[in-house]
Protein backbone atom coordinates (compact mmCIF):
# COMPACT_ATOMS: atom_id res chain seq x y z
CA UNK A 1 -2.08 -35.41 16.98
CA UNK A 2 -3.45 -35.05 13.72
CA UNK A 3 -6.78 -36.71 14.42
CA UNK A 4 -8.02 -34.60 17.02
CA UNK A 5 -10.93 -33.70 15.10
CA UNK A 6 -12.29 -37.23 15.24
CA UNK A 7 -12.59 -37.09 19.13
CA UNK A 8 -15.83 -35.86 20.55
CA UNK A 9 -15.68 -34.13 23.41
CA UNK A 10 -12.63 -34.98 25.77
CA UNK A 11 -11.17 -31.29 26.22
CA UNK A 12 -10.01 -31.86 29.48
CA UNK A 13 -8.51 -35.32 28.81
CA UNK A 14 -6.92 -34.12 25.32
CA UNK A 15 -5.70 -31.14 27.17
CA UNK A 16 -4.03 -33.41 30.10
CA UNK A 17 -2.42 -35.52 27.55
CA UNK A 18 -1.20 -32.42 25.29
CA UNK A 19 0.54 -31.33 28.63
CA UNK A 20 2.15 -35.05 29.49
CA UNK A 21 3.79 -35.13 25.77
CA UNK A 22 5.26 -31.68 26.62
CA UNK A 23 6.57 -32.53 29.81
CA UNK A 24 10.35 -33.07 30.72
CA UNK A 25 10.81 -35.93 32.41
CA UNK A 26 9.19 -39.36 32.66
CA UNK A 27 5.38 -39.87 32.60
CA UNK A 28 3.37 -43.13 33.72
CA UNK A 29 -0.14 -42.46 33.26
CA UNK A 30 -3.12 -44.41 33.86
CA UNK A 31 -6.18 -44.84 31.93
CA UNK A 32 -9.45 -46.66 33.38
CA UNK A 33 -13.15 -46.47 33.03
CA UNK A 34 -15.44 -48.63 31.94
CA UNK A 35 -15.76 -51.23 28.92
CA UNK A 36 -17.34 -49.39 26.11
CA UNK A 37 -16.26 -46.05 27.33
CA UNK A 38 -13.80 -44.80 24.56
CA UNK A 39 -10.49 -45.23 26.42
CA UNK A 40 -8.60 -46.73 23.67
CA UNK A 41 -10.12 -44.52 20.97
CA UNK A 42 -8.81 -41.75 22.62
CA UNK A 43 -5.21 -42.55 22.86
CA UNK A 44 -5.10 -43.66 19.47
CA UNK A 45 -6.29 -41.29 18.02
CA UNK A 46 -4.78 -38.36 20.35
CA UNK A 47 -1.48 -39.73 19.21
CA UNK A 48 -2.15 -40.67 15.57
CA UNK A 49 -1.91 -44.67 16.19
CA UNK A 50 1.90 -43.69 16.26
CA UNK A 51 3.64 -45.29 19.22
CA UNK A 52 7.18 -46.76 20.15
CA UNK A 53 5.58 -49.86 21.36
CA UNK A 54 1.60 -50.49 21.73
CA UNK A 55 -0.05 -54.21 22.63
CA UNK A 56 -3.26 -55.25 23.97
CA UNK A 57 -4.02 -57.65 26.42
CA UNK A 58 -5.62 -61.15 25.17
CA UNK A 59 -9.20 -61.92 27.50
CA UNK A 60 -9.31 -64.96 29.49
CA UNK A 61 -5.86 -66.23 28.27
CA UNK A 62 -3.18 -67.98 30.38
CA UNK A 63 0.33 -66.88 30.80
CA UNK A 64 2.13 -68.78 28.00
CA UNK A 65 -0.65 -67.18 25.72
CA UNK A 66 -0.06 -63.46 26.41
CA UNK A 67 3.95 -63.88 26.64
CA UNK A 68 3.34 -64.84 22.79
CA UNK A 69 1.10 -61.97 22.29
CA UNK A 70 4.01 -60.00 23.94
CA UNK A 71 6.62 -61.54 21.67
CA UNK A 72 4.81 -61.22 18.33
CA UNK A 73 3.72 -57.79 19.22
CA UNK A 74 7.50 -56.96 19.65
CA UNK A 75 9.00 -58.63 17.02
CA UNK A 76 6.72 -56.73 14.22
CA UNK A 77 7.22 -53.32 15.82
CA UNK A 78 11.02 -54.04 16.29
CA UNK A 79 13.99 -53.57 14.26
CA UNK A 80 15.36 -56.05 16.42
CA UNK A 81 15.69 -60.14 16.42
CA UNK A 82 13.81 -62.51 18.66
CA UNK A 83 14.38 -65.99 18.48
CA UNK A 84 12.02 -67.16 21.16
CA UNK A 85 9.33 -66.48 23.25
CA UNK A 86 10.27 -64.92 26.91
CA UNK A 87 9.93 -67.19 29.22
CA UNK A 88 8.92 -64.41 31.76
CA UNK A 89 7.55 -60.85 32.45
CA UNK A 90 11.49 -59.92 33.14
CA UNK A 91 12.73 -61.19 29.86
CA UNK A 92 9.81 -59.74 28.37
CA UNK A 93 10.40 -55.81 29.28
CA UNK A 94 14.06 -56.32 29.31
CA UNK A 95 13.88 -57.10 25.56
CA UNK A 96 11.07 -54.16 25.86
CA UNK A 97 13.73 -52.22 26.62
CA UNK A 98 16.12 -53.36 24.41
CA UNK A 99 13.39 -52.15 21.47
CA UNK A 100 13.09 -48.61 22.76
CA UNK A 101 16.78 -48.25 22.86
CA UNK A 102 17.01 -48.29 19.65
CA UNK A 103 14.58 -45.82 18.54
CA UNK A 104 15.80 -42.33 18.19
CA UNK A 105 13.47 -39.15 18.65
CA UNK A 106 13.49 -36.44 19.62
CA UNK A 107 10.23 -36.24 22.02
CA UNK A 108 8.72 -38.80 23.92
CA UNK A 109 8.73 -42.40 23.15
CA UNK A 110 4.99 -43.78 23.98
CA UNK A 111 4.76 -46.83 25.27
CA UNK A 112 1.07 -47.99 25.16
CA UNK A 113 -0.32 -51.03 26.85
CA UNK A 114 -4.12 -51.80 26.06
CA UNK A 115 -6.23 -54.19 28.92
CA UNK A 116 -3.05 -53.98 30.81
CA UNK A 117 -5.27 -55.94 33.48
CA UNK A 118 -5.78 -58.91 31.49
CA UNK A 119 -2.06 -59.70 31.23
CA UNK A 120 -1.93 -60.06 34.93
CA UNK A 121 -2.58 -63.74 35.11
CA UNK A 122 -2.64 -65.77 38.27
CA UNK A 123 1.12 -66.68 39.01
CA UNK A 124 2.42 -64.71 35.81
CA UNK A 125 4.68 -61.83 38.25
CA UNK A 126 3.65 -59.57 35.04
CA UNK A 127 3.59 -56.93 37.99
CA UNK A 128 6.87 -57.73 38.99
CA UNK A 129 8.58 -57.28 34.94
CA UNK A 130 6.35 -53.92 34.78
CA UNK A 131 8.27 -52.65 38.44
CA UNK A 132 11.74 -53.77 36.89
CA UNK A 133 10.94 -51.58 33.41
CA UNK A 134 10.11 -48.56 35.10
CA UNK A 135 12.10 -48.35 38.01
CA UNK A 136 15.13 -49.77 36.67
CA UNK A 137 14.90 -47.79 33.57
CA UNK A 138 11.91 -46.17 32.47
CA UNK A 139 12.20 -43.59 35.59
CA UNK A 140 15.51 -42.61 34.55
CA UNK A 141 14.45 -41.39 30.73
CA UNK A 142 12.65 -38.09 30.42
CA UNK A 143 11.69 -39.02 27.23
CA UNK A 144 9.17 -42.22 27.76
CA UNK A 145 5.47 -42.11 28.19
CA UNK A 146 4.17 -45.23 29.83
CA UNK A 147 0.76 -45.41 29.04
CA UNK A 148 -1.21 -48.39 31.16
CA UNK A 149 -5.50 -48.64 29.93
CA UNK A 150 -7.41 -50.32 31.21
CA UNK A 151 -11.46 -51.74 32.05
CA UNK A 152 -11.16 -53.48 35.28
CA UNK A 153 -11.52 -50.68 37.39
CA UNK A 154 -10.42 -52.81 40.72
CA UNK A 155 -6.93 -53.72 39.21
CA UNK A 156 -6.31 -50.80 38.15
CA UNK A 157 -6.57 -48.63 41.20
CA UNK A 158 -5.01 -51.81 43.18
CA UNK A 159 -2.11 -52.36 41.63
CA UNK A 160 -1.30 -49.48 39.76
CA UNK A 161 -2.61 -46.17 41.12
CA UNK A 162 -2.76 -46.94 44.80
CA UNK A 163 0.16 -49.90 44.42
CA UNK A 164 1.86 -50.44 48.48
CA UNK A 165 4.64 -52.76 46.70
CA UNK A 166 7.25 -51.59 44.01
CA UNK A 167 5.12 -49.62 42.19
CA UNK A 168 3.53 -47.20 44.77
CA UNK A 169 3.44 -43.25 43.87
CA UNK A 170 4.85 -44.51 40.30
CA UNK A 171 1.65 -43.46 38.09
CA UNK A 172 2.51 -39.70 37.50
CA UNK A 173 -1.00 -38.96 36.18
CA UNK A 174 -4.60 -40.60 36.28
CA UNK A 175 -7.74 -40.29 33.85
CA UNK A 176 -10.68 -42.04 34.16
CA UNK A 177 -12.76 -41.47 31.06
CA UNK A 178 -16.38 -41.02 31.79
CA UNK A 179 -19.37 -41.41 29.44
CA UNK A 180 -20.18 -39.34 27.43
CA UNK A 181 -22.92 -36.12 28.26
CA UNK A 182 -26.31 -35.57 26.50
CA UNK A 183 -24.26 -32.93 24.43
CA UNK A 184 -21.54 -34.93 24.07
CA UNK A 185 -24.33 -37.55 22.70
CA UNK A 186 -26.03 -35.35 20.61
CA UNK A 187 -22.68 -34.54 18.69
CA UNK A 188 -21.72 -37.65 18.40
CA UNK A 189 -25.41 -38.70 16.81
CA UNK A 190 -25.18 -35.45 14.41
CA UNK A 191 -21.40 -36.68 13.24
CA UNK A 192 -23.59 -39.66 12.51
CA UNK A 193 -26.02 -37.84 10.21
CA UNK A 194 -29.06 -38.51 12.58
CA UNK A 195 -31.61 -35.81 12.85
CA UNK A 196 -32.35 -37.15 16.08
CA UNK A 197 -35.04 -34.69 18.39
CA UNK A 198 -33.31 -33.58 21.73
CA UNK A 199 -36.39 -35.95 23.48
CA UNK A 200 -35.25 -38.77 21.26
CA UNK A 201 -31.60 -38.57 22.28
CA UNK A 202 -33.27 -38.59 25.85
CA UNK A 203 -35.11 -41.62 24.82
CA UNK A 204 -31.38 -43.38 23.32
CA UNK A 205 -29.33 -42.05 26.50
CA UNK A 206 -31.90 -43.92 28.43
CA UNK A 207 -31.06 -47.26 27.67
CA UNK A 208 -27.50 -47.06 26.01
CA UNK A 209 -26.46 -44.03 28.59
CA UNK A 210 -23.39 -41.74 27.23
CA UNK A 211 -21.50 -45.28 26.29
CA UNK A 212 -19.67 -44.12 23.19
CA UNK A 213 -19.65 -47.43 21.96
CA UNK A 214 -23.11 -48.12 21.88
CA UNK A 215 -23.95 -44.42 20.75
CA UNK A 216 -21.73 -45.27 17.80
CA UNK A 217 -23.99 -48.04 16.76
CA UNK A 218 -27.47 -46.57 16.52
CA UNK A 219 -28.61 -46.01 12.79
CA UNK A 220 -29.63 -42.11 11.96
CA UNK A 221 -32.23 -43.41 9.56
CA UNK A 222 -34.29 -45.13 12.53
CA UNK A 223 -36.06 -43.67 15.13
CA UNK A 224 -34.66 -43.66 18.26
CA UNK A 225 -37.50 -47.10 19.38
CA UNK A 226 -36.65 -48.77 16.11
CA UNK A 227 -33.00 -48.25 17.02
CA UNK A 228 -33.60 -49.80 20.65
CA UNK A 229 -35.71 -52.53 19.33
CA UNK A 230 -33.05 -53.57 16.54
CA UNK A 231 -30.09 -53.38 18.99
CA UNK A 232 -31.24 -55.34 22.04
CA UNK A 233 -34.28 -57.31 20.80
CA UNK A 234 -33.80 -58.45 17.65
CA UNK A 235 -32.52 -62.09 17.45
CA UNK A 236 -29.14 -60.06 15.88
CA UNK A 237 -29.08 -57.35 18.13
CA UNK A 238 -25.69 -55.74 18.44
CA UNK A 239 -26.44 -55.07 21.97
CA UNK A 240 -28.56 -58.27 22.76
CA UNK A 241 -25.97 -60.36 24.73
CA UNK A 242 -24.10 -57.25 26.11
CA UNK A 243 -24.66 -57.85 29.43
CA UNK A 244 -23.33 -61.10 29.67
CA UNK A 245 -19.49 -59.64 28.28
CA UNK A 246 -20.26 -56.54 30.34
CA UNK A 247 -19.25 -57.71 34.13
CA UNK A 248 -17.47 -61.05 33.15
CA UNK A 249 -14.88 -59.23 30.82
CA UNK A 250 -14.21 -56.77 34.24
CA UNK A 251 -14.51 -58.56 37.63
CA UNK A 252 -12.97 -61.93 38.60
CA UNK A 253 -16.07 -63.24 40.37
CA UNK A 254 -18.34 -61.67 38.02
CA UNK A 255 -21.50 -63.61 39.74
CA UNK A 256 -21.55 -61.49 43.12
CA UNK A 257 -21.08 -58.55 40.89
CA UNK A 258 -24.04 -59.19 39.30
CA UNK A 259 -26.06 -60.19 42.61
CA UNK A 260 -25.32 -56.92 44.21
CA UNK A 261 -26.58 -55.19 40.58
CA UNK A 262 -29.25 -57.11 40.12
CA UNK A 263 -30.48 -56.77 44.00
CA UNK A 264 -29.97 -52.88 43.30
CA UNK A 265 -32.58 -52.95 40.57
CA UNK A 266 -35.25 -54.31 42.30
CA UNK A 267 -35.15 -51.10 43.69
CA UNK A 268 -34.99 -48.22 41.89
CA UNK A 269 -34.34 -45.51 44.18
CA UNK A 270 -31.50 -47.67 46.06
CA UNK A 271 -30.76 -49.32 49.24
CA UNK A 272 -28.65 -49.29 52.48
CA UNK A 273 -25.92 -52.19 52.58
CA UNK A 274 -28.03 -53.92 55.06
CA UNK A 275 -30.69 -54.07 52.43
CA UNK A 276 -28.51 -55.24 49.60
CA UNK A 277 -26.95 -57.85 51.81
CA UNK A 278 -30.53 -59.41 52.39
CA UNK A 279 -31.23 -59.19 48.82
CA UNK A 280 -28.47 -60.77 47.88
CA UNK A 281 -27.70 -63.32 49.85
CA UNK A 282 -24.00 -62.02 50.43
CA UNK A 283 -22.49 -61.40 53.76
CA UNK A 284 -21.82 -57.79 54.90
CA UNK A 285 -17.94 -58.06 55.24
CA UNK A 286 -14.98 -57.06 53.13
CA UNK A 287 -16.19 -58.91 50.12
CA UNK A 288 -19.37 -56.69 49.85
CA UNK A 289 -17.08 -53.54 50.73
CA UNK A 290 -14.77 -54.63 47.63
CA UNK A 291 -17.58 -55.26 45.55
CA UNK A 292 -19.06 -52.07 46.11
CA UNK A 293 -16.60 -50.04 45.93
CA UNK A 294 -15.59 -51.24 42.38
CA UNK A 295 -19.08 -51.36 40.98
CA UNK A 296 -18.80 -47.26 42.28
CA UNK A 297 -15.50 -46.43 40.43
CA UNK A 298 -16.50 -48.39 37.61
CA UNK A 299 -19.74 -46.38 37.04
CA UNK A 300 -21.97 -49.08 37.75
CA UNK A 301 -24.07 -47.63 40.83
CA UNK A 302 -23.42 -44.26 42.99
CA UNK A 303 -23.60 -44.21 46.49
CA UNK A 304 -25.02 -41.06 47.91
CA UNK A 305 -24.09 -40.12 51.88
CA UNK A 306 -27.13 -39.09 53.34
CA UNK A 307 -27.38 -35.10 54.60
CA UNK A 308 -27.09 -36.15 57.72
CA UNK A 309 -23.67 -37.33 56.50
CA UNK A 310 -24.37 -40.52 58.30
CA UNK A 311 -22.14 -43.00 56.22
CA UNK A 312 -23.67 -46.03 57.62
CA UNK A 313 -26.64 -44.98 56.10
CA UNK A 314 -25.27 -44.66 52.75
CA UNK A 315 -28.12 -45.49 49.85
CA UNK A 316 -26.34 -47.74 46.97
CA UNK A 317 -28.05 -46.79 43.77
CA UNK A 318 -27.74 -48.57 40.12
CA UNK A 319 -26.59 -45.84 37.59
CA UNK A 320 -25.95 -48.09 34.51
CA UNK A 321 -28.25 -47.26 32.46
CA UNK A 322 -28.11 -50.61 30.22
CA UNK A 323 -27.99 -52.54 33.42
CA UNK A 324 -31.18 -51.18 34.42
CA UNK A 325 -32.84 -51.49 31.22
CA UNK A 326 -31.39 -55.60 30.54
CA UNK A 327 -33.36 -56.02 34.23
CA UNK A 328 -36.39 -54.36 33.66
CA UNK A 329 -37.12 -55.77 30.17
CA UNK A 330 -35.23 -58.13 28.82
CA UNK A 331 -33.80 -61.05 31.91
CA UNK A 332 -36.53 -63.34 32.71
CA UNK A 333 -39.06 -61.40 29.91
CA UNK A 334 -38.40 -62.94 26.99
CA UNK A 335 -40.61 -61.20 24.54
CA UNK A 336 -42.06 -62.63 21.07
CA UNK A 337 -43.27 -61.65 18.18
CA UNK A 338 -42.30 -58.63 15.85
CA UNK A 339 -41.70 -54.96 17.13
CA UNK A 340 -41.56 -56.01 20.62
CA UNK A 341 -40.21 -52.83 21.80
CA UNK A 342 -42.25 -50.07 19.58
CA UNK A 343 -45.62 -51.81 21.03
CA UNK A 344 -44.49 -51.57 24.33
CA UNK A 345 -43.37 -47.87 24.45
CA UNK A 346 -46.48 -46.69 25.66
CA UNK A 347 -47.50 -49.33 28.26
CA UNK A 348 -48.14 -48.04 31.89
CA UNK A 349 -44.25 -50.25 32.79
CA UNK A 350 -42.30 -48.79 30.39
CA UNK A 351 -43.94 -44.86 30.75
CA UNK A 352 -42.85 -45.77 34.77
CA UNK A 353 -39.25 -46.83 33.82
CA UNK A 354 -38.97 -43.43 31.67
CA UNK A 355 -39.80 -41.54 34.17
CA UNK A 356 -37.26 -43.29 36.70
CA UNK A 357 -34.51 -43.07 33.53
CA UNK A 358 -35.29 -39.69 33.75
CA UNK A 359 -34.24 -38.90 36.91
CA UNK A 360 -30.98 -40.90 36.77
CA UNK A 361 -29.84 -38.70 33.44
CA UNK A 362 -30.54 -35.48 36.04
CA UNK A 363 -28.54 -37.04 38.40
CA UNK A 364 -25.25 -37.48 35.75
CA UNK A 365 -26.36 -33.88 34.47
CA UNK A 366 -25.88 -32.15 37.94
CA UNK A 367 -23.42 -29.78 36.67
CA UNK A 368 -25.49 -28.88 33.89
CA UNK A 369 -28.47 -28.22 36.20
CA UNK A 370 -26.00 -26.16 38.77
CA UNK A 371 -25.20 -23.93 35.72
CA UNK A 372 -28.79 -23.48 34.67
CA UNK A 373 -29.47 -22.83 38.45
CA UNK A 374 -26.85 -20.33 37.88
CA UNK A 375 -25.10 -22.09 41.08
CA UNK A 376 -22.31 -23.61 38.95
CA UNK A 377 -19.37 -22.39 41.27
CA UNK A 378 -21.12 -22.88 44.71
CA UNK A 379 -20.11 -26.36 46.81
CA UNK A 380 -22.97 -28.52 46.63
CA UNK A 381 -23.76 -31.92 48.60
CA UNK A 382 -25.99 -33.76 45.59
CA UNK A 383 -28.40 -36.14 47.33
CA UNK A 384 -31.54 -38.22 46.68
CA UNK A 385 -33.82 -38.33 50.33
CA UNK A 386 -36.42 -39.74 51.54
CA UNK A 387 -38.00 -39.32 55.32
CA UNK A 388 -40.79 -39.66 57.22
CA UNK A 389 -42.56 -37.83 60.28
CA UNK A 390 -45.39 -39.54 62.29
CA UNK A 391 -48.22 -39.08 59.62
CA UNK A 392 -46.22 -38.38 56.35
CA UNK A 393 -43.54 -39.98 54.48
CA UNK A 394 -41.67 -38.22 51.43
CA UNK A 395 -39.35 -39.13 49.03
CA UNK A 396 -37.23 -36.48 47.01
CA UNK A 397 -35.33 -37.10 43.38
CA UNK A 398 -32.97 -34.86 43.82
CA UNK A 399 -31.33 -32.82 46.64
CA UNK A 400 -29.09 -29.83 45.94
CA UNK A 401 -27.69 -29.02 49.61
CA UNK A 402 -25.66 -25.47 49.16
CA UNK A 403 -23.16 -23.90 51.22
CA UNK A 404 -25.00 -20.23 50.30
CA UNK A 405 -27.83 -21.54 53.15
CA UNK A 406 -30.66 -22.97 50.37
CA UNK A 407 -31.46 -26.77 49.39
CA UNK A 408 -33.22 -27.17 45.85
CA UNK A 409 -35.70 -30.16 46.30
CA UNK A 410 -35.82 -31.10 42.50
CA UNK A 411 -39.42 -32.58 41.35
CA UNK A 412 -38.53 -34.76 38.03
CA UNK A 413 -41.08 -35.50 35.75
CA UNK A 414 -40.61 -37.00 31.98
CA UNK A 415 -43.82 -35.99 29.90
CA UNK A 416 -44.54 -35.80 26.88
CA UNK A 417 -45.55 -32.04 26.65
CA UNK A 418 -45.31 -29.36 29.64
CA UNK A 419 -46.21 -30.76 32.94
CA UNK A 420 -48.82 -29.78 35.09
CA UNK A 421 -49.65 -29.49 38.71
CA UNK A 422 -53.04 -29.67 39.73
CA UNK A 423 -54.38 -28.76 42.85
CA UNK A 424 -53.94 -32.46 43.95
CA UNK A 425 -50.38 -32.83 43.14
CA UNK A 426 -49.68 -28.95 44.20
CA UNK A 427 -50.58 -30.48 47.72
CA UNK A 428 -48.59 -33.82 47.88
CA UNK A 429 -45.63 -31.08 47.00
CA UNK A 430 -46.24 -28.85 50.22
CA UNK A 431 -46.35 -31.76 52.51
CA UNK A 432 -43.34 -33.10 50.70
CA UNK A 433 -41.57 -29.71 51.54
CA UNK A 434 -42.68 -29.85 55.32
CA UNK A 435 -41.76 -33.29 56.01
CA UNK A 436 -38.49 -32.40 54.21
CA UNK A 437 -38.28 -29.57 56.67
CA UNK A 438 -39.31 -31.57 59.74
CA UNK A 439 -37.25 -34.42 59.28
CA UNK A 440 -33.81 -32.44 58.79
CA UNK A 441 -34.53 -29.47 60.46
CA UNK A 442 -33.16 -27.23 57.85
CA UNK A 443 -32.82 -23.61 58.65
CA UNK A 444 -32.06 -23.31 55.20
CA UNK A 445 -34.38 -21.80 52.41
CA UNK A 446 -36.29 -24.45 50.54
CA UNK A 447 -36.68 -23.73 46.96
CA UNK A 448 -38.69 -26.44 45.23
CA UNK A 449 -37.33 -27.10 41.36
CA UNK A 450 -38.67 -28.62 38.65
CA UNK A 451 -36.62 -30.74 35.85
CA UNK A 452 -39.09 -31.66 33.10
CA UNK A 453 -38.69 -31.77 29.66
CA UNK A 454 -40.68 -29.29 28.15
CA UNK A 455 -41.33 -26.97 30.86
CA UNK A 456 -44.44 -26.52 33.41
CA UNK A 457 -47.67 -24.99 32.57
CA UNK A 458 -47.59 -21.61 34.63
CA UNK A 459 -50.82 -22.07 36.58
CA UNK A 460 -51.51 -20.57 39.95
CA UNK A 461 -50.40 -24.10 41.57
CA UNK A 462 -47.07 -23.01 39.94
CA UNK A 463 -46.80 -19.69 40.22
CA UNK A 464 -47.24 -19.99 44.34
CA UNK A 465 -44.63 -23.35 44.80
CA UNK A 466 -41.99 -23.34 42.30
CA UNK A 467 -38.86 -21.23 42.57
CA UNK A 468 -36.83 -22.53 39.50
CA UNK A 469 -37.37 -24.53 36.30
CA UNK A 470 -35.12 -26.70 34.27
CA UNK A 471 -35.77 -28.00 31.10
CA UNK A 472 -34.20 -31.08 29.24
CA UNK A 473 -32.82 -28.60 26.70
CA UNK A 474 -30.72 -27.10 29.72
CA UNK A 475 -29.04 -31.08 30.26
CA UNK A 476 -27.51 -30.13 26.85
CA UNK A 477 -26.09 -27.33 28.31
């Protein structure tokens, strides 16, 4: 664990795995999230690229191919002989086992497959040769770690964590690695030698989100624009044909993956699965189910239960922040010319999709705005609304829903200095908060909160509505 001090962020994860090396008797833990995320950068360096046995799946390759990645990967970690490919996933872990045998230590042996997902090819029983090494022989050993990582988000929780065959209750632990927060960001970025502004790391999260991968690529002597116009629009953009790797490389089926995404961002603030179904031209049965609830635990979109807690009315909203960016400007716009991006930064569209980017970095950042709220430890229901009575309709960013008897109906606004309400706007916010009230029927107290980024001007329009104030240096919190 020498390398800790390369990992950014991660406490909880490094402290879970510190714990699973220490333990005394056999561990099977699963790693998912999604592509880009840091996964594999974490486990190798937690454990110092130092394992008994670590492979990584091949993409797109047939059986025959990944038995030979097997068997090469074996024979130059082994101090044993192979003549010959396995013909199968049995042969292959038995001679897995085999290898282990005979290493001798005196803590845990780590086994470490990478992409375990991809290995899983139609017909291949790979699941079959991974139940036979661990319940055969890897169960009985208190001293191996079976480490399975992996993108696909939908295999993963199938066939490993929530297995009904062979393998079920086998995984001993589970980590899904998230992206990475605005602080986490900003580390990252400083590690980097940027001198990045707090609104400019704001400006990056926006379109690469807390993707350590794509953080990792930005240059510290650009501005954050010059840094999103050489990565995505640039004929060599690193980031350019991401979103074309991006769903292929995790769902079989990619295309009705990216229907459902691409129906999603043709409306920002979501829809209910009777929308998305017309959108998209896909019928409303298990397939869309499935789909959903994959895009959800891969980070994709969020789905938010209405207060009413009325799940047919569930709103499906796109979260990926790249995905909403490659939909808004760069499928079906295909810009010319030099500088495409840094002349468009200040164009009525893109100030619009800032201010919607915005609000989905407060909606990652809820913790950070409970702690600024100083609510951190009080059960929240975190909900956007929107509702209508018979002469006003309202729509709300964010809902905080407490269990101490108060809702905090957050206002977002991205500006470039403090925000301020005029007399105009100060009225669109009290009929906002009394269709709010007359819609739900709340008996709760109704504080009105605004998340801005440099504050709000305190005016009398303020001084009379708003109860609390977040800034964007608080989403660093």
């Amino acid at each position: 664990m020498e390398n800790l001090e390369n990992i950014v962020g991660r406490e909880k994860e490094i402290h879970q795995l510190g714990k699973i090396l220490e333990s005394g008797k056999p561990e099977f833990l699963a790693v998912y999230g999604r592509r880009r995320v840091g996964k594999t950068f974490l486990i190798r360096e937690f454990f110092n690229y130092r394992f008994s046995f670590q492979i990584s799946g091949l993409a797109n390759a047939k059986t025959k191919q990944q038995l030979f990645n097997f068997h090469s990967s074996l024979s130059r970690q082994s101090i044993l002989f192979f003549d010959s490919q396995p013909e199968n996933w049995l042969v292959a872990f038995q001679r897995l086992i085999d290898h282990l045998e005979t290493i001798e230590s005196t803590g845990k042996k780590v086994v470490f497959f990478d992409e375990m997902p991809w290995f899983d090819t139609p017909g291949s029983d790979f699941v079959m040769g991974l139940e036979h090494f661990w319940n055969s022989w890897a169960s009985n050993r208190k001293d191996i770690l079976l480490i399975a990582c992996g993108s696909a988000a939908s295999w993963m929780m199938n066939e490993l964590i929530n297995n009904t065959g062979g393998l079920h209750n086998r995984v001993t632990h589970k980590m899904k690695i998230e992206p990475f927060s605005l602080r986490e960001a900003e580390i990252l970025l400083t590690k980097k030698q940027g001198n990045f502004t707090r609104y400019q790391i704001v400006q990056l999260y926006m379109v690469l989100g807390g993707i350590p991968y794509y953080l990792d690529v930005v240059n510290p002597e650009m501005s954050a624009a010059q840094n999103i116009q050489a990565l995505i629009f640039e004929k060599t953009g690193f980031l350019k044909n991401e979103f074309f790797n991006l769903y292929r490389s995790l769902f079989k089926k990619h295309e009705i993956y990216e229907k459902v995404v691409e129906s999603l961002s043709t409306k920002l603030y979501g829809m209910q699965r009777s929308e998305i179904v017309k959108a998209s031209k896909i019928n409303s049965g298990g397939t869309l189910t499935k789909v959903l609830a994959n895009l959800e635990e891969s980070g994709f979109i969020n789905a938010y239960v209405p207060i009413d807690e009325k799940r047919k009315n569930t709103q499906y909203r796109l979260s990926d922040h790249y995905s909403m960016f490659y939909f808004k400007f760069i499928k079906n716009h295909p810009y010319k010319g030099e500088n495409v991006w840094l002349n468009m930064i200040d164009n009525p569209m893109a100030r619009a999709w800032e201010g919607f980017a915005f609000e989905q970095i407060c909606l990652d950042h809820i913790a950070q705005i409970k702690k600024k709220l100083g609510i951190h430890g009080v059960f929240s229901k975190n909900v956007v609304w929107k509702g209508a009575t018979e002469n006003n309709a309202a729509q709300v960013d964010l809902l905080i829903d407490r269990r101490d008897q108060v809702v905090n109906l957050c206002e977002v606004k991205f500006s470039l200095g403090k925000f301020t309400i005029t007399k105009d706007y100060a009225e669109k916010l009290r009929t906002k908060i009394s269709v709010f009230k007359a819609v739900t029927k709340t008996r709760k107290s109704v504080f009105l909160t605004f998340i801005t980024t440099y504050g709000i001007e305190k005016n009398k329009h303020a001084k009379a509505l708003v109860q609390n104030e977040v800034t964007m240096d608080d989403l660093f919190l």
